[in-house]
N, C-alpha and C. Protein backbone atom coordinates (compact mmCIF):
# COMPACT_ATOMS: atom_id res chain seq x y z
N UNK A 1 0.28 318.88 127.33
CA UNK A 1 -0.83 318.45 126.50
C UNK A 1 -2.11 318.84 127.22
N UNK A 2 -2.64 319.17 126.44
CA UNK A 2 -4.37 319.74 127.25
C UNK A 2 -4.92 318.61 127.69
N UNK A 3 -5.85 318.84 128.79
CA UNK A 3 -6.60 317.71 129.56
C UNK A 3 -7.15 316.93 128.22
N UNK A 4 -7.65 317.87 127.35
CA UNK A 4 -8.85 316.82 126.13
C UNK A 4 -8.38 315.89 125.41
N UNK A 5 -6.91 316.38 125.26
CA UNK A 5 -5.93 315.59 124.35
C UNK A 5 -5.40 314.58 124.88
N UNK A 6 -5.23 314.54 126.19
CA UNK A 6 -4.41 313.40 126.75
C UNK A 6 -5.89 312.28 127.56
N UNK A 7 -7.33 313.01 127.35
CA UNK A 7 -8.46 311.39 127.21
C UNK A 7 -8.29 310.99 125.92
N UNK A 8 -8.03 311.62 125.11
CA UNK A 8 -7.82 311.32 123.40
C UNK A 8 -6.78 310.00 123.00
N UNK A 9 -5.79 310.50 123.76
CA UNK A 9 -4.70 309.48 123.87
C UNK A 9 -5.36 308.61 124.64
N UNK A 10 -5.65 308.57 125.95
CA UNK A 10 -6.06 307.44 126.75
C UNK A 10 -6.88 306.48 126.03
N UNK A 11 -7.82 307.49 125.25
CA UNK A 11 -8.74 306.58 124.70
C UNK A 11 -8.23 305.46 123.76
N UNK A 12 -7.44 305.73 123.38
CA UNK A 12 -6.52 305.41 122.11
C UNK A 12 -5.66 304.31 122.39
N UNK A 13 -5.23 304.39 123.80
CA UNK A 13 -4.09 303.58 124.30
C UNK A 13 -4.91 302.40 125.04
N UNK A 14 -6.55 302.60 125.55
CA UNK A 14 -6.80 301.49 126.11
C UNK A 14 -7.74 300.63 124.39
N UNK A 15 -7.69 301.41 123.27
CA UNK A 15 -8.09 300.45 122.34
C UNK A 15 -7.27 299.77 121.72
N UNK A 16 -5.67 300.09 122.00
CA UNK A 16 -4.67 299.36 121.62
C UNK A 16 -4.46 297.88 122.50
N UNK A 17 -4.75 298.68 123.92
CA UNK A 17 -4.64 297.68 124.85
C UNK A 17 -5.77 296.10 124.75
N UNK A 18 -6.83 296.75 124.30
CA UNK A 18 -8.22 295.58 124.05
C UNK A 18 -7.63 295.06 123.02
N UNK A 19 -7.53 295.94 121.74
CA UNK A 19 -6.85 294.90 120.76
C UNK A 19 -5.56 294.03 120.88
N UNK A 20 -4.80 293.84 122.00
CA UNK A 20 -3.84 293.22 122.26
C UNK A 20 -4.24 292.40 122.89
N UNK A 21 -4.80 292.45 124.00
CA UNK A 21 -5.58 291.32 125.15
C UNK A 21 -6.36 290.55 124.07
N UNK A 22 -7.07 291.21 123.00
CA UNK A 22 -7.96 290.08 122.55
C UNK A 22 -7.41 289.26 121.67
N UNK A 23 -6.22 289.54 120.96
CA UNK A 23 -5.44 288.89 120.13
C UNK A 23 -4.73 288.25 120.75
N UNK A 24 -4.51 287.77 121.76
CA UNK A 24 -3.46 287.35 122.38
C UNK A 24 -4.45 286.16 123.77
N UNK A 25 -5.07 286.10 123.80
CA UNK A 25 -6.53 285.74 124.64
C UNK A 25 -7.11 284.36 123.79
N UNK A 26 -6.22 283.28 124.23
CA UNK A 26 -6.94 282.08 123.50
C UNK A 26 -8.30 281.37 124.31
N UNK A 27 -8.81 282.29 124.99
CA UNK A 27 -9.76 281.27 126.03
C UNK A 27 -11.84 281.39 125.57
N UNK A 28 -12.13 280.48 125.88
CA UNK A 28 -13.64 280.64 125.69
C UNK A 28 -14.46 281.72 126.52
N UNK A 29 -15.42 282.32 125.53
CA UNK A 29 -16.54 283.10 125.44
C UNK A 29 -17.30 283.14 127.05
N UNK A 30 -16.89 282.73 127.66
CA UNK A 30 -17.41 282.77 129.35
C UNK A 30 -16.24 283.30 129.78
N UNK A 31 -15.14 283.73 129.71
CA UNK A 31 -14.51 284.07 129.93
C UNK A 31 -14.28 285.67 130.45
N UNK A 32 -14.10 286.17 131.74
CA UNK A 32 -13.97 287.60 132.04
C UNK A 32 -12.36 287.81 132.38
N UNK A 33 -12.15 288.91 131.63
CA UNK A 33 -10.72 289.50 131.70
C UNK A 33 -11.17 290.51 132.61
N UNK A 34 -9.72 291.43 133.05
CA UNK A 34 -9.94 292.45 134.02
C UNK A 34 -8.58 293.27 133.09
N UNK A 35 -9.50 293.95 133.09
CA UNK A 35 -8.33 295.65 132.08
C UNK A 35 -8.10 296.64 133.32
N UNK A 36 -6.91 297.25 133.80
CA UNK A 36 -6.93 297.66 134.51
C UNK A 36 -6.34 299.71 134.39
N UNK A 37 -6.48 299.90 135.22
CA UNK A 37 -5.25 301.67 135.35
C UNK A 37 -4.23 301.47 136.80
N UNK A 38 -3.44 302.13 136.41
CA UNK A 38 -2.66 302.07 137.67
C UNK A 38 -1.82 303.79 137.33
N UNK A 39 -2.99 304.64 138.18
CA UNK A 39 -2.69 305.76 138.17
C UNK A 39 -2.67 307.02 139.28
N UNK A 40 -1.88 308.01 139.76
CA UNK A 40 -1.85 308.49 141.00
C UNK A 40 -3.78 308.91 141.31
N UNK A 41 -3.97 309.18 142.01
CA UNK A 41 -6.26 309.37 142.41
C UNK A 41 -5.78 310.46 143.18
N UNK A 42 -4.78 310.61 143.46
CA UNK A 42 -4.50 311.83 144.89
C UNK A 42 -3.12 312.58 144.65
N UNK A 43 -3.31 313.57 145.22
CA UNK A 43 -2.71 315.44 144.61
C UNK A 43 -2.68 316.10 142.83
N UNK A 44 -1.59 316.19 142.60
CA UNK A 44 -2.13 317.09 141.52
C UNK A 44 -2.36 315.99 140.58
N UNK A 45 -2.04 315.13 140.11
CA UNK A 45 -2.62 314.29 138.86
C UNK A 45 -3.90 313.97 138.70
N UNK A 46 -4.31 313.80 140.19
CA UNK A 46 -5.55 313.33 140.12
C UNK A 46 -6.65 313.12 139.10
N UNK A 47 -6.67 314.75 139.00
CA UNK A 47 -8.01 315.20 137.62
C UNK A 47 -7.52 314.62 136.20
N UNK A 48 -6.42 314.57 136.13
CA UNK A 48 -5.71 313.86 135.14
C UNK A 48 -6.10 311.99 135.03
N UNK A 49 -5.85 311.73 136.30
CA UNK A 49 -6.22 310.26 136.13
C UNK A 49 -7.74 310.10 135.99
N UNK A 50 -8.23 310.71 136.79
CA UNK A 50 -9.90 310.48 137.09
C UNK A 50 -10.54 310.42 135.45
N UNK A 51 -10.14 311.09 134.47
CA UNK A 51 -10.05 311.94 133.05
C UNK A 51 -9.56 310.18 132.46
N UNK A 52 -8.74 310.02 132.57
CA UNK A 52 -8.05 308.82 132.30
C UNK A 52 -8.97 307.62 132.34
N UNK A 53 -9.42 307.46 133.61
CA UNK A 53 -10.12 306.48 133.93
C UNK A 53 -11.72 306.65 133.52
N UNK A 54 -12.11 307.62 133.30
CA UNK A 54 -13.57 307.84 132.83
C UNK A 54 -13.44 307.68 131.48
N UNK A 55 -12.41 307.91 130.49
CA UNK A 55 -12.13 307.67 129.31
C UNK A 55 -12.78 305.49 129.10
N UNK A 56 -11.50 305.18 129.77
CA UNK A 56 -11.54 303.75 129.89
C UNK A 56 -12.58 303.53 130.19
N UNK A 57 -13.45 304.05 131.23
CA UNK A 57 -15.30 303.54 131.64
C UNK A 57 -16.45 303.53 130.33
N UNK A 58 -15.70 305.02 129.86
CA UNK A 58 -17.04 304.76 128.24
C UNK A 58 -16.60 304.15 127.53
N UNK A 59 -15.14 304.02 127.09
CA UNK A 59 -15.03 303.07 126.01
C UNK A 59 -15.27 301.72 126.20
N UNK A 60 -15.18 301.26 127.29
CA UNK A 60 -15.70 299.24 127.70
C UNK A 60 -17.45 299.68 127.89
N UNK A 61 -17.76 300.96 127.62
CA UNK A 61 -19.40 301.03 128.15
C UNK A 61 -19.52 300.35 127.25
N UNK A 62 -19.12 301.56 125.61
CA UNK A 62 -19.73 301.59 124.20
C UNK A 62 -19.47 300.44 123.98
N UNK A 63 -18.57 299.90 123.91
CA UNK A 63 -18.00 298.26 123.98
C UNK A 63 -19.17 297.00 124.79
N UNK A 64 -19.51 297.48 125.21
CA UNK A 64 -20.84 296.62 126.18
C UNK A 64 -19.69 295.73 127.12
N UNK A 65 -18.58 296.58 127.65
CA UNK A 65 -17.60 295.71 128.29
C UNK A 65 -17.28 294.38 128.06
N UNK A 66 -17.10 294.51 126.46
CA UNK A 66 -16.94 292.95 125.56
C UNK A 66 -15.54 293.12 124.85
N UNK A 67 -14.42 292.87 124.47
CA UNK A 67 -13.20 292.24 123.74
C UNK A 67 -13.33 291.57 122.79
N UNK A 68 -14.32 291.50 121.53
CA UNK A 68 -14.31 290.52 121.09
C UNK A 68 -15.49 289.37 121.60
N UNK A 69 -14.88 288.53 121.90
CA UNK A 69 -15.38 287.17 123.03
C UNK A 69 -15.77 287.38 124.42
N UNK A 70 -14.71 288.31 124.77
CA UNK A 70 -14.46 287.96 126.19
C UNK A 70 -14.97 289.52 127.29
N UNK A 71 -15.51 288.92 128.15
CA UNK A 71 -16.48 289.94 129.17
C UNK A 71 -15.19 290.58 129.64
N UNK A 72 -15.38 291.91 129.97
CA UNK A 72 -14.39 292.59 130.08
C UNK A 72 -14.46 293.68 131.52
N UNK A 73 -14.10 293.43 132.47
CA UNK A 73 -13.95 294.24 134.02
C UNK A 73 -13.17 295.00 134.16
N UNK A 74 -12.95 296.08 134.54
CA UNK A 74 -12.00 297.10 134.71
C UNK A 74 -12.40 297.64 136.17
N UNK A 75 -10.75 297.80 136.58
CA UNK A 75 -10.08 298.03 137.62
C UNK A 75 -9.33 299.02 138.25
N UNK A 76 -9.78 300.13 139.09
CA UNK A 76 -8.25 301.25 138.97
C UNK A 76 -7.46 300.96 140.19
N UNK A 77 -6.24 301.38 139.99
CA UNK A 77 -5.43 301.22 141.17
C UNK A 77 -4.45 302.24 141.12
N UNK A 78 -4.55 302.95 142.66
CA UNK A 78 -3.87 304.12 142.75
C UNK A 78 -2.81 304.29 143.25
N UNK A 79 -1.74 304.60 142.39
CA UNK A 79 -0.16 304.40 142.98
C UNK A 79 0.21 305.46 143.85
N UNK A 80 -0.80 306.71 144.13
CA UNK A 80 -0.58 307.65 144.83
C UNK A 80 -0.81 307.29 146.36
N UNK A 81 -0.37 308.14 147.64
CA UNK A 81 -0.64 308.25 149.02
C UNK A 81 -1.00 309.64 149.49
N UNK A 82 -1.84 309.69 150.52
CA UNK A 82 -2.18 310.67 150.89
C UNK A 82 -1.06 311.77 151.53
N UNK A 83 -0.31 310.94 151.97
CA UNK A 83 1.07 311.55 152.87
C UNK A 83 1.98 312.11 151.84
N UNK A 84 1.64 311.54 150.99
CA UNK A 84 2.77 311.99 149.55
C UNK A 84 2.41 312.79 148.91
N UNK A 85 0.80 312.74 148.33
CA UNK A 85 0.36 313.93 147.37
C UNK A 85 0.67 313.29 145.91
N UNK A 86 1.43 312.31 145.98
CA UNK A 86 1.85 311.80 144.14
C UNK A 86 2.38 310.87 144.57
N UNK A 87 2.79 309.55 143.62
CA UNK A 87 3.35 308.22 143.09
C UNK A 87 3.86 308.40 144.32
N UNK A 88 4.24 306.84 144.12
CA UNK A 88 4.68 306.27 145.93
C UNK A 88 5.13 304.93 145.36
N UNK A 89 6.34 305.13 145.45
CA UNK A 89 7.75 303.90 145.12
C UNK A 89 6.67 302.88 146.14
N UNK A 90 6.64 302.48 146.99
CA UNK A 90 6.49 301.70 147.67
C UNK A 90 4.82 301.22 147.75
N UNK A 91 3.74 302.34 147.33
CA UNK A 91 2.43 301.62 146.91
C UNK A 91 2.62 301.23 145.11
N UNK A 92 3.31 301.38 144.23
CA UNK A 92 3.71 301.27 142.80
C UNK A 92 4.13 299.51 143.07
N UNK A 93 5.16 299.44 144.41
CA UNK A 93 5.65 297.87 144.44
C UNK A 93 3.99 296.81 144.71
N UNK A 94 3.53 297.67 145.79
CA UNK A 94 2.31 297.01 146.09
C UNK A 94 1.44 296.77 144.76
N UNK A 95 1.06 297.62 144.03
CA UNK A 95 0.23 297.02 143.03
C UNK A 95 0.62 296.62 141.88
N UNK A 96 2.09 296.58 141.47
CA UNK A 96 2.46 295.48 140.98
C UNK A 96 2.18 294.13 141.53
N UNK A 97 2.26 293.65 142.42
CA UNK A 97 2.13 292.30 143.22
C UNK A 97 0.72 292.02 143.21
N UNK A 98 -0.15 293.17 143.16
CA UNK A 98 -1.35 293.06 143.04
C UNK A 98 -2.07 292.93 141.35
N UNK A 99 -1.34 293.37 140.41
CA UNK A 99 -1.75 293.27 139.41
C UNK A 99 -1.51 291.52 139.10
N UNK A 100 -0.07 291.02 139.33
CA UNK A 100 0.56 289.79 138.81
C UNK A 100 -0.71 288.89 139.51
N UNK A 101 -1.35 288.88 140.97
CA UNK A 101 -1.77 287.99 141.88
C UNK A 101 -2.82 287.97 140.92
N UNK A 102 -3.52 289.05 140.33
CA UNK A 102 -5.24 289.07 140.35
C UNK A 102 -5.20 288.00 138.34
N UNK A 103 -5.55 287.17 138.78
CA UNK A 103 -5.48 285.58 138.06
C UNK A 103 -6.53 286.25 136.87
N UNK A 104 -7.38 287.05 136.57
CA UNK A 104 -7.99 287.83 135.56
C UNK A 104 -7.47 288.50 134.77
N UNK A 105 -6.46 289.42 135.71
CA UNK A 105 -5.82 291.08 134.95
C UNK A 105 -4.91 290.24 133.85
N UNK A 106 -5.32 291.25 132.67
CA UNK A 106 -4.76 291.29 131.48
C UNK A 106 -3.37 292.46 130.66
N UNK A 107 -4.16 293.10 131.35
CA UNK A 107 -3.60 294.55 130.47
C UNK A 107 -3.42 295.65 132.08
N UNK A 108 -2.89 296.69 131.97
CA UNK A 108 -2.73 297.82 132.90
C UNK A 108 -2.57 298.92 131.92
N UNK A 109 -2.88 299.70 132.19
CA UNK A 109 -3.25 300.98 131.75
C UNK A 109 -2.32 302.24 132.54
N UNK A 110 -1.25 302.84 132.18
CA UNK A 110 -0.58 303.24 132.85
C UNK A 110 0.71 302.98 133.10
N UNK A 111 1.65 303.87 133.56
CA UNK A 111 1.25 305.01 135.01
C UNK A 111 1.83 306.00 134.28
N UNK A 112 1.28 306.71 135.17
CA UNK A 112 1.51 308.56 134.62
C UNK A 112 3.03 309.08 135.04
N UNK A 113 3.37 308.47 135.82
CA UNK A 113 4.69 308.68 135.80
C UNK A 113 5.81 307.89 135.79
N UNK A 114 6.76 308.21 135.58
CA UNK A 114 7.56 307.20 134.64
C UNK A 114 8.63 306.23 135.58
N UNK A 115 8.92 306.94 137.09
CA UNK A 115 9.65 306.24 138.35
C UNK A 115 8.63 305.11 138.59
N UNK A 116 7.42 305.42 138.79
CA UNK A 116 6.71 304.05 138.63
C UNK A 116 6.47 302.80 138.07
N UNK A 117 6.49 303.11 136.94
CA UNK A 117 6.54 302.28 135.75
C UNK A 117 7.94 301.53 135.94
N UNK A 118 9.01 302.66 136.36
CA UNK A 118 10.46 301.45 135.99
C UNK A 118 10.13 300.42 137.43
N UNK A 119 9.41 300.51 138.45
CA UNK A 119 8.96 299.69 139.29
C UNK A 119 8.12 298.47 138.74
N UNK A 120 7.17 298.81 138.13
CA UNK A 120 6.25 297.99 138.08
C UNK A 120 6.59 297.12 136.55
N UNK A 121 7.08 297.56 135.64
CA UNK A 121 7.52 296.79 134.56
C UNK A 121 8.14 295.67 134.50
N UNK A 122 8.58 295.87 135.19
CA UNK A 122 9.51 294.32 135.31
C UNK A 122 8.75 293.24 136.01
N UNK A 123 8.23 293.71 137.39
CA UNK A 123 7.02 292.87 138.42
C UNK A 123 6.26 292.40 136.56
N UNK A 124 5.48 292.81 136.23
CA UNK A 124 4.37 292.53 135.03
C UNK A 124 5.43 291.50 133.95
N UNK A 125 6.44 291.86 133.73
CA UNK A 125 7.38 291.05 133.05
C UNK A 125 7.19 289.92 133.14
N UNK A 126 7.17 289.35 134.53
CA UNK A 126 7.40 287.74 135.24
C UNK A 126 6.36 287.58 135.53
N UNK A 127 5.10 287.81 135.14
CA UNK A 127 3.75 287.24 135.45
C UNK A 127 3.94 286.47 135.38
N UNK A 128 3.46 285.27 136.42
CA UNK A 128 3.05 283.95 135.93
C UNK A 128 2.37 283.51 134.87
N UNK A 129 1.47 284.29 134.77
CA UNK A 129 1.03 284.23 133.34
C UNK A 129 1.29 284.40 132.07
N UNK A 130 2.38 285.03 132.21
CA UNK A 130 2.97 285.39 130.77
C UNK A 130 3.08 287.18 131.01
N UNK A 131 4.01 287.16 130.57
CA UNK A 131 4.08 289.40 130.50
C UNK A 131 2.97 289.59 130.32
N UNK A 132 2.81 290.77 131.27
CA UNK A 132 1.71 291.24 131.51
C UNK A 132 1.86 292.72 130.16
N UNK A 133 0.96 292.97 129.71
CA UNK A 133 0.97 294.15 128.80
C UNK A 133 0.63 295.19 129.85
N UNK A 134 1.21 296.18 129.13
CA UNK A 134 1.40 297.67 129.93
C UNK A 134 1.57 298.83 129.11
N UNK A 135 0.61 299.65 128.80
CA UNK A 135 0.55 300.94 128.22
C UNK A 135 0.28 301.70 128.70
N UNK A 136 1.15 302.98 128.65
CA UNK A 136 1.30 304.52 128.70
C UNK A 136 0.82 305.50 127.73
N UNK A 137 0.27 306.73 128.59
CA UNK A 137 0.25 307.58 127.82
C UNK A 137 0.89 308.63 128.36
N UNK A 138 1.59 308.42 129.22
CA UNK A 138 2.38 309.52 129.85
C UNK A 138 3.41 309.34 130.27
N UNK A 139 4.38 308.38 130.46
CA UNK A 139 5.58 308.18 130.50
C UNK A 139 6.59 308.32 129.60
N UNK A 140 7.75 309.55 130.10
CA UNK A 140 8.61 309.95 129.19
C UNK A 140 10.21 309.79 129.36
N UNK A 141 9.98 309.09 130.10
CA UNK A 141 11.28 308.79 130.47
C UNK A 141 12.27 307.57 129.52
N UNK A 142 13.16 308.24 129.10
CA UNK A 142 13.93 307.46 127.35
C UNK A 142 13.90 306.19 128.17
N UNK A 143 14.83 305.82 129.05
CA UNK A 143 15.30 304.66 129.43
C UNK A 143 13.90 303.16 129.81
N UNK A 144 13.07 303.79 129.73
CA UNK A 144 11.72 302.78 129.68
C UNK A 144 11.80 301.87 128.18
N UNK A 145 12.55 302.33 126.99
CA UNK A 145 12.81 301.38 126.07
C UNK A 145 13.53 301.39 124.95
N UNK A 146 14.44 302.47 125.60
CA UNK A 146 16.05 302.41 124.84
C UNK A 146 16.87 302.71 125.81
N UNK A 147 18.43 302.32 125.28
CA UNK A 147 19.31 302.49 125.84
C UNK A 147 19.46 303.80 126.61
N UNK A 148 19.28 304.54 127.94
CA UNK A 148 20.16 305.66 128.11
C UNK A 148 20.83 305.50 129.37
N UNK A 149 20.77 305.17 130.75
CA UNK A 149 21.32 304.69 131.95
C UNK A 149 21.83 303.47 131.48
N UNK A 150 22.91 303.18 132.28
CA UNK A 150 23.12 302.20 132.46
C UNK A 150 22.35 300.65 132.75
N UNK A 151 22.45 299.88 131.91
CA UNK A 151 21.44 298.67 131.85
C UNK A 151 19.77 299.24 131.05
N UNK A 152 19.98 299.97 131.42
CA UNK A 152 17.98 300.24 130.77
C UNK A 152 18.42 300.04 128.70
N UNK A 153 17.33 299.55 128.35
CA UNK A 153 16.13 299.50 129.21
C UNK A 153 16.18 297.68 129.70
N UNK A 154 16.80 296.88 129.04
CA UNK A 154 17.22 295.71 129.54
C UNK A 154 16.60 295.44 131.04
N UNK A 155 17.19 295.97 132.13
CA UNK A 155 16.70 295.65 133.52
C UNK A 155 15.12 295.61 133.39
N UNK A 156 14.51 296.09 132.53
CA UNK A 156 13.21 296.54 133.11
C UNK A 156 12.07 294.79 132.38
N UNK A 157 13.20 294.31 131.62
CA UNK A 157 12.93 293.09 130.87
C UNK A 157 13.39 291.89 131.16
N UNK A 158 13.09 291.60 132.56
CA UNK A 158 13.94 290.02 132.81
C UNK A 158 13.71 288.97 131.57
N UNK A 159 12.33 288.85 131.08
CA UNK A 159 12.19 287.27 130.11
C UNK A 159 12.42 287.63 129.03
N UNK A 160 13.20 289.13 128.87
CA UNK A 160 13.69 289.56 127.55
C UNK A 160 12.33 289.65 126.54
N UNK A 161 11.24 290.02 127.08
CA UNK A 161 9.92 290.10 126.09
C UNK A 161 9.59 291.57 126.44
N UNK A 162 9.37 292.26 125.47
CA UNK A 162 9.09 294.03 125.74
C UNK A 162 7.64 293.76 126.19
N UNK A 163 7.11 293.81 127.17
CA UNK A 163 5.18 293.88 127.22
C UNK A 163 4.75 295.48 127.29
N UNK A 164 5.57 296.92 127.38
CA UNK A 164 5.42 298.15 128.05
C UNK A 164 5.45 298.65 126.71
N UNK A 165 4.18 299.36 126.08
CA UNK A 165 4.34 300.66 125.10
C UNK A 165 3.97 301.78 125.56
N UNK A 166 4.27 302.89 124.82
CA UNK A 166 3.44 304.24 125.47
C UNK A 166 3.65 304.96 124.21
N UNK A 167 2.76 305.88 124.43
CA UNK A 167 2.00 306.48 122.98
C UNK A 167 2.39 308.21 123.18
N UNK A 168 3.83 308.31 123.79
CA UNK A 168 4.24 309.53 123.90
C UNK A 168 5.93 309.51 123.38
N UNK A 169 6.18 310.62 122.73
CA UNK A 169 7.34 310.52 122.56
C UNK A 169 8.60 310.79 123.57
N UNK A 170 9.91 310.23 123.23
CA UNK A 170 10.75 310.82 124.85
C UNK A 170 11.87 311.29 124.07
């Protein structure tokens, strides 16, 4: 997909994402949510995420970073390492733990690749708060939410509540 097409999608996937957080968001008008990305910043995706994430910056601009009601903060977090060049099983665990902790985050935005996601989906599953929502625009991997491995997509759903869409076909 061309770089233009896939801010197109992004754009698309974090207005699905606002309209979910805000429908789902019973709290008063002082209220700040945190919308987040969780996407590689380092080797080749990069320009891809950066694209991603500047998408998400104008649309909460034009938005006056409002939901509706609710003041709206956005967050990126990079599942990539420098030593790696791309996604990193083991920073993907980290900001899962970091998404569930941060008592604001609503929504995540992401990840661009799809070994990540089967990491972090499930962590967002068991929020304390309730499933955490999680949208893709680039994850293609079938077993994220039909049957194809063994157990998937089931494993990726402990409270048995789907919170993960993505706006690509697999």
């Amino acid at each position: 997909m061309k770089k233009n097409n896939k801010a197109l999608v992004a754009l698309g996937v974090v207005t699905l994402a606002m309209s979910i957080v805000g429908s789902t968001m019973a709290q008063s008008a002082t209220v700040t949510l945190t919308v987040s990305s969780d996407l590689p910043l380092q080797g080749g995706s990069a320009d891809q995420s950066e694209s991603t994430n500047n998408v998400i910056k104008l649309l909460l601009k034009q938005m006056g970073n409002k939901a509706g009601k609710y003041a709206i903060k956005f967050k990126e977090y990079d599942d990539s390492t420098a030593a790696k060049g791309s996604w990193d099983d083991a920073q993907c665990a980290a900001n899962a733990q970091a998404h569930v902790a941060n008592k604001t985050e609503v929504a995540v935005m992401g990840t661009y690749n799809s070994g990540c996601a089967k990491i972090i989906v499930p962590v967002l599953n068991q929020d304390p708060k309730g499933p955490m929502v999680m949208v893709s625009n680039a994850n293609t991997n079938p077993g994220l939410t039909k049957a194809w491995n063994p157990g998937e997509p089931t494993k990726y759903y402990p409270t048995g509540f789907r919170n993960y869409f993505r706006v690509v076909t697999t």
